[in-house]
Structures are given as structure tokens and as C-alpha cells.
PDB file of N, CA and C in Angstrom:
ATOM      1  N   UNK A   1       4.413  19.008   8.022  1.00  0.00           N
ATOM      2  CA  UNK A   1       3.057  18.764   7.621  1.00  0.00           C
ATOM      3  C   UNK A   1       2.228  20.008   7.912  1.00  0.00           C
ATOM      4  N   UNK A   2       1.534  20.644   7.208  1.00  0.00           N
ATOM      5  CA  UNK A   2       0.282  21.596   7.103  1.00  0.00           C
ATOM      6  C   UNK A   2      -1.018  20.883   7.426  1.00  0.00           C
ATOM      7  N   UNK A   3      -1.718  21.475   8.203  1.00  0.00           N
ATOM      8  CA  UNK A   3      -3.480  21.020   8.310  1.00  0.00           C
ATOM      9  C   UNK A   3      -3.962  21.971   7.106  1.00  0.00           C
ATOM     10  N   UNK A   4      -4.857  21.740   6.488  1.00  0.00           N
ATOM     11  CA  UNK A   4      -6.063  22.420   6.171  1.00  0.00           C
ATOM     12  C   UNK A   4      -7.643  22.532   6.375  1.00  0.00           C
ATOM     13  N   UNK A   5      -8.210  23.107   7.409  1.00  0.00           N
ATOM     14  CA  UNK A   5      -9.488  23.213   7.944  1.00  0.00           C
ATOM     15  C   UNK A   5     -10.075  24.575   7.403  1.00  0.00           C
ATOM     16  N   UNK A   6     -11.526  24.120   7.158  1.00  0.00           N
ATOM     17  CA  UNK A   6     -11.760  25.391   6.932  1.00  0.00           C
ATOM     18  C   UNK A   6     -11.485  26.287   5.578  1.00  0.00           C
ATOM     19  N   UNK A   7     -10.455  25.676   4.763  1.00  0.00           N
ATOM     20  CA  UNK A   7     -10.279  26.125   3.207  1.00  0.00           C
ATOM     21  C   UNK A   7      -8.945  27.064   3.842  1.00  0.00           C
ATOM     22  N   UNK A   8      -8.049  26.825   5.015  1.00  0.00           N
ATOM     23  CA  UNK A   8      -7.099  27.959   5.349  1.00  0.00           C
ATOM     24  C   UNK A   8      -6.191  26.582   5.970  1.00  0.00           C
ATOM     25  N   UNK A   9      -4.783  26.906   5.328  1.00  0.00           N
ATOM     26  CA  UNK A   9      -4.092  25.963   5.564  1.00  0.00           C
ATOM     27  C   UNK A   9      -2.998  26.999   6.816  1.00  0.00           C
ATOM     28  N   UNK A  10      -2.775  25.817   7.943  1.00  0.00           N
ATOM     29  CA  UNK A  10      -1.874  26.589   8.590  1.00  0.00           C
ATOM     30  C   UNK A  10      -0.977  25.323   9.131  1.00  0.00           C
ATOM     31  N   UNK A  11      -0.208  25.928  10.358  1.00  0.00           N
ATOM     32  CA  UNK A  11       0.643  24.866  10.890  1.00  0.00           C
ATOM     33  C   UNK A  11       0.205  24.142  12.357  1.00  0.00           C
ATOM     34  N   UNK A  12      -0.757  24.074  11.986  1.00  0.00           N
ATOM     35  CA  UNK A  12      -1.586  23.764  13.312  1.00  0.00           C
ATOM     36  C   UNK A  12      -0.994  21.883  13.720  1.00  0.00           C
ATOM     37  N   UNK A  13      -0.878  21.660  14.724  1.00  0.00           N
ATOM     38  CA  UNK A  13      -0.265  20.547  14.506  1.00  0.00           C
ATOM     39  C   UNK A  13      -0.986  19.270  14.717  1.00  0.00           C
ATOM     40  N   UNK A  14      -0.273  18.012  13.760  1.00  0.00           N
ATOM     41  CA  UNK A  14      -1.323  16.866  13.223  1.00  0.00           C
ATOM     42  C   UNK A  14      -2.310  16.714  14.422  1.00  0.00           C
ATOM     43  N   UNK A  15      -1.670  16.450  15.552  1.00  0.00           N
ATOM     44  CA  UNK A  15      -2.985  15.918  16.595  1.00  0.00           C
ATOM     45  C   UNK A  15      -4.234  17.008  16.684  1.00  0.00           C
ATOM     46  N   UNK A  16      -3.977  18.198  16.719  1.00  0.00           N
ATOM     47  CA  UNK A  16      -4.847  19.056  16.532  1.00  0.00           C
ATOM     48  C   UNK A  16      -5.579  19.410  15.377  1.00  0.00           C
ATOM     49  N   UNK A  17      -5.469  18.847  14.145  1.00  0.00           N
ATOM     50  CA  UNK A  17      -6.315  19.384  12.916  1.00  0.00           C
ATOM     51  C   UNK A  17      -7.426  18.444  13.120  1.00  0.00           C
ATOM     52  N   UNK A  18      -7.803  19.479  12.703  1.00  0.00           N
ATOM     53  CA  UNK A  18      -9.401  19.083  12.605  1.00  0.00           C
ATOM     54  C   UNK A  18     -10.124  19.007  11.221  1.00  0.00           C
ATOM     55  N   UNK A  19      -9.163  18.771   9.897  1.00  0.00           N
ATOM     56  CA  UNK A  19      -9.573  19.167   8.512  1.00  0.00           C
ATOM     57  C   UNK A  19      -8.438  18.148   7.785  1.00  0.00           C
ATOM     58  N   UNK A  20      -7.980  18.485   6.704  1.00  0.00           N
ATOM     59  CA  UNK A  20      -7.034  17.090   6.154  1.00  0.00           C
ATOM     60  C   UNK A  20      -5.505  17.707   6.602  1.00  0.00           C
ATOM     61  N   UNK A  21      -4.445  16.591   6.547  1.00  0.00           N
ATOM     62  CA  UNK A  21      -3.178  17.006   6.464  1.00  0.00           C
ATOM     63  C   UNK A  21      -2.354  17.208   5.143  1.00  0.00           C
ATOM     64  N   UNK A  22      -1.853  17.584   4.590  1.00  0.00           N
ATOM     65  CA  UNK A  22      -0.989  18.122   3.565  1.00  0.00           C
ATOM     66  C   UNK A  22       0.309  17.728   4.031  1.00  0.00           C
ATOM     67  N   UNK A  23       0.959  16.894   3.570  1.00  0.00           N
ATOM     68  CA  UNK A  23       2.843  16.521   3.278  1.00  0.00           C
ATOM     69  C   UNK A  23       3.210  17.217   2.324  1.00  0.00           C
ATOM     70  N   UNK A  24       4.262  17.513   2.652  1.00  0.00           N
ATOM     71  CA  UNK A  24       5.774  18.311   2.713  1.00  0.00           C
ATOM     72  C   UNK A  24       6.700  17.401   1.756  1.00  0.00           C
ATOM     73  N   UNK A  25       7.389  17.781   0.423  1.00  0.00           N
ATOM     74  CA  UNK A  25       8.399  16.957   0.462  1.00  0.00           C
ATOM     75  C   UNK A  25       9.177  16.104   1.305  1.00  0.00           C
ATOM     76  N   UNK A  26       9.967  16.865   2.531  1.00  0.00           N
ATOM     77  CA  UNK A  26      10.663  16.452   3.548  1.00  0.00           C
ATOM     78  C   UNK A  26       9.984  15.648   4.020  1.00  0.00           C
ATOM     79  N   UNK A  27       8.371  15.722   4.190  1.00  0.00           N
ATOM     80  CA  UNK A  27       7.590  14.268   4.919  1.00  0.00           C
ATOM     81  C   UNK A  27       7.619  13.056   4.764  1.00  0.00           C
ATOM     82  N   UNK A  28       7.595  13.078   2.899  1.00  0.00           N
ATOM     83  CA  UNK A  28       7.324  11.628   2.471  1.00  0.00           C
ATOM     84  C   UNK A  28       9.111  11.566   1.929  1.00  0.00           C
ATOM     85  N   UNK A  29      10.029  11.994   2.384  1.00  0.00           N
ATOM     86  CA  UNK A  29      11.889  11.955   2.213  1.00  0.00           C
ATOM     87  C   UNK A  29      12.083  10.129   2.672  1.00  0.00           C
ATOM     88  N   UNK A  30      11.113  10.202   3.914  1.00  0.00           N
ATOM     89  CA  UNK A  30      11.726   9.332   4.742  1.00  0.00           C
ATOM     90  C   UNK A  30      10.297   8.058   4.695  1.00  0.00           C
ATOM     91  N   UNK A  31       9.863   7.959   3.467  1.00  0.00           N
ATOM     92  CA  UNK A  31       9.026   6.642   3.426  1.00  0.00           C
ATOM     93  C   UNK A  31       9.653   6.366   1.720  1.00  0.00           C
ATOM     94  N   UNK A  32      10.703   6.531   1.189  1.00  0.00           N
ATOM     95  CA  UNK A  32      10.636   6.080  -0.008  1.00  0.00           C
ATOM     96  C   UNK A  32      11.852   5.406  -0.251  1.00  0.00           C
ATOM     97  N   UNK A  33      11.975   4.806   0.756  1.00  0.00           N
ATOM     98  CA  UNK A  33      13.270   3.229   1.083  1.00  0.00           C
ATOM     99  C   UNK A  33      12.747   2.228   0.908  1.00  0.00           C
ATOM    100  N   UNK A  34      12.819   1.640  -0.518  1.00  0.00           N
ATOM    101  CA  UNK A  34      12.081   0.396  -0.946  1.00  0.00           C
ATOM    102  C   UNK A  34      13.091  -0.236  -1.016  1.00  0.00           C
ATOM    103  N   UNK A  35      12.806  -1.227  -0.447  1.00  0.00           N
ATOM    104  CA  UNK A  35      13.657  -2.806  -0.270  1.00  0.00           C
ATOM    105  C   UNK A  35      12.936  -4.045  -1.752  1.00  0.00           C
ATOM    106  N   UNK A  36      13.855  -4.174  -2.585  1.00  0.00           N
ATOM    107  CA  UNK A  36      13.659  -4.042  -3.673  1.00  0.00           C
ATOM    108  C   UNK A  36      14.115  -6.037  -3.662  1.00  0.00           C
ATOM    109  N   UNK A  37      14.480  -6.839  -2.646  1.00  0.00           N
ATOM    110  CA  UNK A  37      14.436  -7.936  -2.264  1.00  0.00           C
ATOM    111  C   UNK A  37      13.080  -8.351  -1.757  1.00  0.00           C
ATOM    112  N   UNK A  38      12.920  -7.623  -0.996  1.00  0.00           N
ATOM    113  CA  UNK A  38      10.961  -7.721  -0.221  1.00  0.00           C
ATOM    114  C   UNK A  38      10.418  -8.051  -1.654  1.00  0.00           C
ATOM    115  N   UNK A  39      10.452  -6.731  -2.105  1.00  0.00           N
ATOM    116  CA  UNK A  39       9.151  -6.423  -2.938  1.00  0.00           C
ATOM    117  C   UNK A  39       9.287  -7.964  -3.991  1.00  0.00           C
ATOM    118  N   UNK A  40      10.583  -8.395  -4.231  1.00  0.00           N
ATOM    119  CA  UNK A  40      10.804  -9.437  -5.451  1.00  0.00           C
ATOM    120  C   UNK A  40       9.975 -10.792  -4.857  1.00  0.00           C
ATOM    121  N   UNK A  41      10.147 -10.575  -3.116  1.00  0.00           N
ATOM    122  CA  UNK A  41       9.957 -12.525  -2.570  1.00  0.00           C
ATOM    123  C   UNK A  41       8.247 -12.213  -2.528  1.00  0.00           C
ATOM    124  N   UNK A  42       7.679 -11.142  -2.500  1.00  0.00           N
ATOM    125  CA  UNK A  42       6.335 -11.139  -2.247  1.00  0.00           C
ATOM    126  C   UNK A  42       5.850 -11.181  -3.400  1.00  0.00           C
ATOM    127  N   UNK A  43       6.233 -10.848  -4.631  1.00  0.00           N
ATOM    128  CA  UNK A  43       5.409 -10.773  -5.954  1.00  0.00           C
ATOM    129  C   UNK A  43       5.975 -12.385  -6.442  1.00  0.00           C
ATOM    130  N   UNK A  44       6.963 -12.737  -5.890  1.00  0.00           N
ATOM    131  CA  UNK A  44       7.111 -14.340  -6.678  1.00  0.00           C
ATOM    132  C   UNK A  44       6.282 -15.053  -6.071  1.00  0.00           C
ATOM    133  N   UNK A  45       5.910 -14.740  -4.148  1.00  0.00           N
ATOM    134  CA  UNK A  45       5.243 -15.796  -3.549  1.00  0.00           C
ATOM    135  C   UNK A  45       3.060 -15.449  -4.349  1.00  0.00           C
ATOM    136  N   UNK A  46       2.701 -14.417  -4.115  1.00  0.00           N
ATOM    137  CA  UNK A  46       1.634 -13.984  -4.918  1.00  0.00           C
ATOM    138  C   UNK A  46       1.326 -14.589  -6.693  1.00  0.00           C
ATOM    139  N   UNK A  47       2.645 -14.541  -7.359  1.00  0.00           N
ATOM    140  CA  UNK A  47       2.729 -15.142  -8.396  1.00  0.00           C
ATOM    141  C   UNK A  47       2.275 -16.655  -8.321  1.00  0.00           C
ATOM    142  N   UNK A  48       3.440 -17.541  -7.524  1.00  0.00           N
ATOM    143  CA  UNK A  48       3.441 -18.717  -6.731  1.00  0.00           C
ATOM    144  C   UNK A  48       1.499 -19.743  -7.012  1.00  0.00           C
ATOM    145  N   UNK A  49       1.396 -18.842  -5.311  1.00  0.00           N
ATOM    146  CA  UNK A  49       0.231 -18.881  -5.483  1.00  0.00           C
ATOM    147  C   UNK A  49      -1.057 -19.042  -5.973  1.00  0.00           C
ATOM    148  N   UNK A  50      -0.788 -17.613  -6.902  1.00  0.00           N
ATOM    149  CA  UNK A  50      -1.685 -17.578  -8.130  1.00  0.00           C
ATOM    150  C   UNK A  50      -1.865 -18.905  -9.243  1.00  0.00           C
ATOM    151  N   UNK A  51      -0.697 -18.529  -9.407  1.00  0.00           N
ATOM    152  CA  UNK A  51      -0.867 -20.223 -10.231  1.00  0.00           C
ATOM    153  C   UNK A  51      -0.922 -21.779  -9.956  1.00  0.00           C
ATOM    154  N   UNK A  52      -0.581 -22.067  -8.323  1.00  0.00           N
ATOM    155  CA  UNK A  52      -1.048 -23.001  -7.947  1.00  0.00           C
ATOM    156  C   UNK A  52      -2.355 -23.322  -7.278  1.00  0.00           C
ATOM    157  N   UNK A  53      -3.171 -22.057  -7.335  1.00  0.00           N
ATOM    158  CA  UNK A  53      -4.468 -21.981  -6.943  1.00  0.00           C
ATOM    159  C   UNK A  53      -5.502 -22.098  -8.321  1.00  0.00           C
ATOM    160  N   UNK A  54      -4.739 -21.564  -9.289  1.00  0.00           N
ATOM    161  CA  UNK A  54      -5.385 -21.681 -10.523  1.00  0.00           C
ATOM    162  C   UNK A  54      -5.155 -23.170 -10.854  1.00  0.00           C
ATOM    163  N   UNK A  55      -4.440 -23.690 -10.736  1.00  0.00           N
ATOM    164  CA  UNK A  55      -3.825 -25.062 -11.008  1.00  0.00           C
ATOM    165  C   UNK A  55      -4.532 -25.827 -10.656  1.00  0.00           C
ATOM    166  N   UNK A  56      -4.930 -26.136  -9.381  1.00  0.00           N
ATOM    167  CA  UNK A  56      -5.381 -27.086  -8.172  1.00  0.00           C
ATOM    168  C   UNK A  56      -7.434 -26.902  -8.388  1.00  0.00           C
ATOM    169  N   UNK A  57      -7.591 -25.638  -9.102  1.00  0.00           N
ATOM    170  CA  UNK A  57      -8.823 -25.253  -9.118  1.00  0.00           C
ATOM    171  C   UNK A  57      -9.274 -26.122 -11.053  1.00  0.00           C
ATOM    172  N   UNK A  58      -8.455 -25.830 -11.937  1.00  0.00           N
ATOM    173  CA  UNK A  58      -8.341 -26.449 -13.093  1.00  0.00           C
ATOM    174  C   UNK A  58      -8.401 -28.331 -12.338  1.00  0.00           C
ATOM    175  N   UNK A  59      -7.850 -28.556 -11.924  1.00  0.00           N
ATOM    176  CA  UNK A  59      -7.897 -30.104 -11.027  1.00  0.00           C
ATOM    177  C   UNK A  59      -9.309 -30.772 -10.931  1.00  0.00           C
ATOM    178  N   UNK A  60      -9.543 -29.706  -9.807  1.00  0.00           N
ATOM    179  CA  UNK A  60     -11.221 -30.016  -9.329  1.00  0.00           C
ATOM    180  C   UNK A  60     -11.534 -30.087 -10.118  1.00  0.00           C
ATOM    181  N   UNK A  61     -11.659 -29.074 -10.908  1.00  0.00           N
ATOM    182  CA  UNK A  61     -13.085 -28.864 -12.142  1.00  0.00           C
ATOM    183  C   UNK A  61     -12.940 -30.141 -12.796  1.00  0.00           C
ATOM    184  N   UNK A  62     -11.578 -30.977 -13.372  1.00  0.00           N
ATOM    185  CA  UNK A  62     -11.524 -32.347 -14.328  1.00  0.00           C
ATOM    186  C   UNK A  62     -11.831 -33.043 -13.496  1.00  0.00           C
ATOM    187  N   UNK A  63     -11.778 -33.472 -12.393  1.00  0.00           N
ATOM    188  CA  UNK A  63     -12.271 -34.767 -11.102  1.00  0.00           C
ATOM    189  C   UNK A  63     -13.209 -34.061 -11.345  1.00  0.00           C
ATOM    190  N   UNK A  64     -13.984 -33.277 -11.429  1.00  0.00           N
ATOM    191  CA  UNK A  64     -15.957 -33.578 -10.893  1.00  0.00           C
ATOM    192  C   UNK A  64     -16.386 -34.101 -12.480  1.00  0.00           C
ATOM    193  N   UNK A  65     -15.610 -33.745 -13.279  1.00  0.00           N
ATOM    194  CA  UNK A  65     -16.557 -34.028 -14.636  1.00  0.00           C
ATOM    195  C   UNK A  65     -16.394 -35.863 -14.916  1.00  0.00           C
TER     196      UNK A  65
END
């Protein structure tokens, strides 16, 4: 990781910058392990959801009328 403070990027290190950090290929190497089971049970349960909240809300609205 590089800091940049000041408009001068150096290797000053993260706890010490005082300006933004800049990643490195090699930085973001080791955040791009997607678990591709996760990602499926969270978009079905969000899906889920979605439509039984839309559902239950379509409900109400016919009981009040």
C-alpha cells in the first residue's frame, strides 16, 4: 500500500498517513475469494423476503379496504 499526502505519494506506512491510501494489485490478491454458496443463500433469503413482505403488505392493504 502507498499513502498519498500532500499530492506526493510515498511508502509511508498505513498507520502513519496522514492523506489517502492507494492499493497495490498484491493488496486487493487476497480479498477476491468469493464464496459463491454465501452469495446464492443471501440473495435467495433477500429475494425471500422481498416478496413475502410485498405479499403480506398487498394483504393489509385488501383487509383495510
Amino acid at each position: 500500500m502507498r499513502c498519498l499526502s500532500e499530492g506526493q505519494i510515498t511508502d509511508t506506512p498505513v498507520q502513519e498517513c496522514a492523506g489517502y491510501i492507494l492499493f497495490q494489485p498484491d493488496d486487493v490478491a487476497m480479498y477476491q475469494n468469493f464464496d459463491k454458496d454465501l452469495f446464492s443463500e443471501v440473495t435467495g433469503l433477500l429475494l425471500l423476503s422481498f416478496f413475502v413482505g410485498h405479499a403480506a403488505g398487498r394483504l393489509v392493504r385488501w383487509l383495510g379496504k
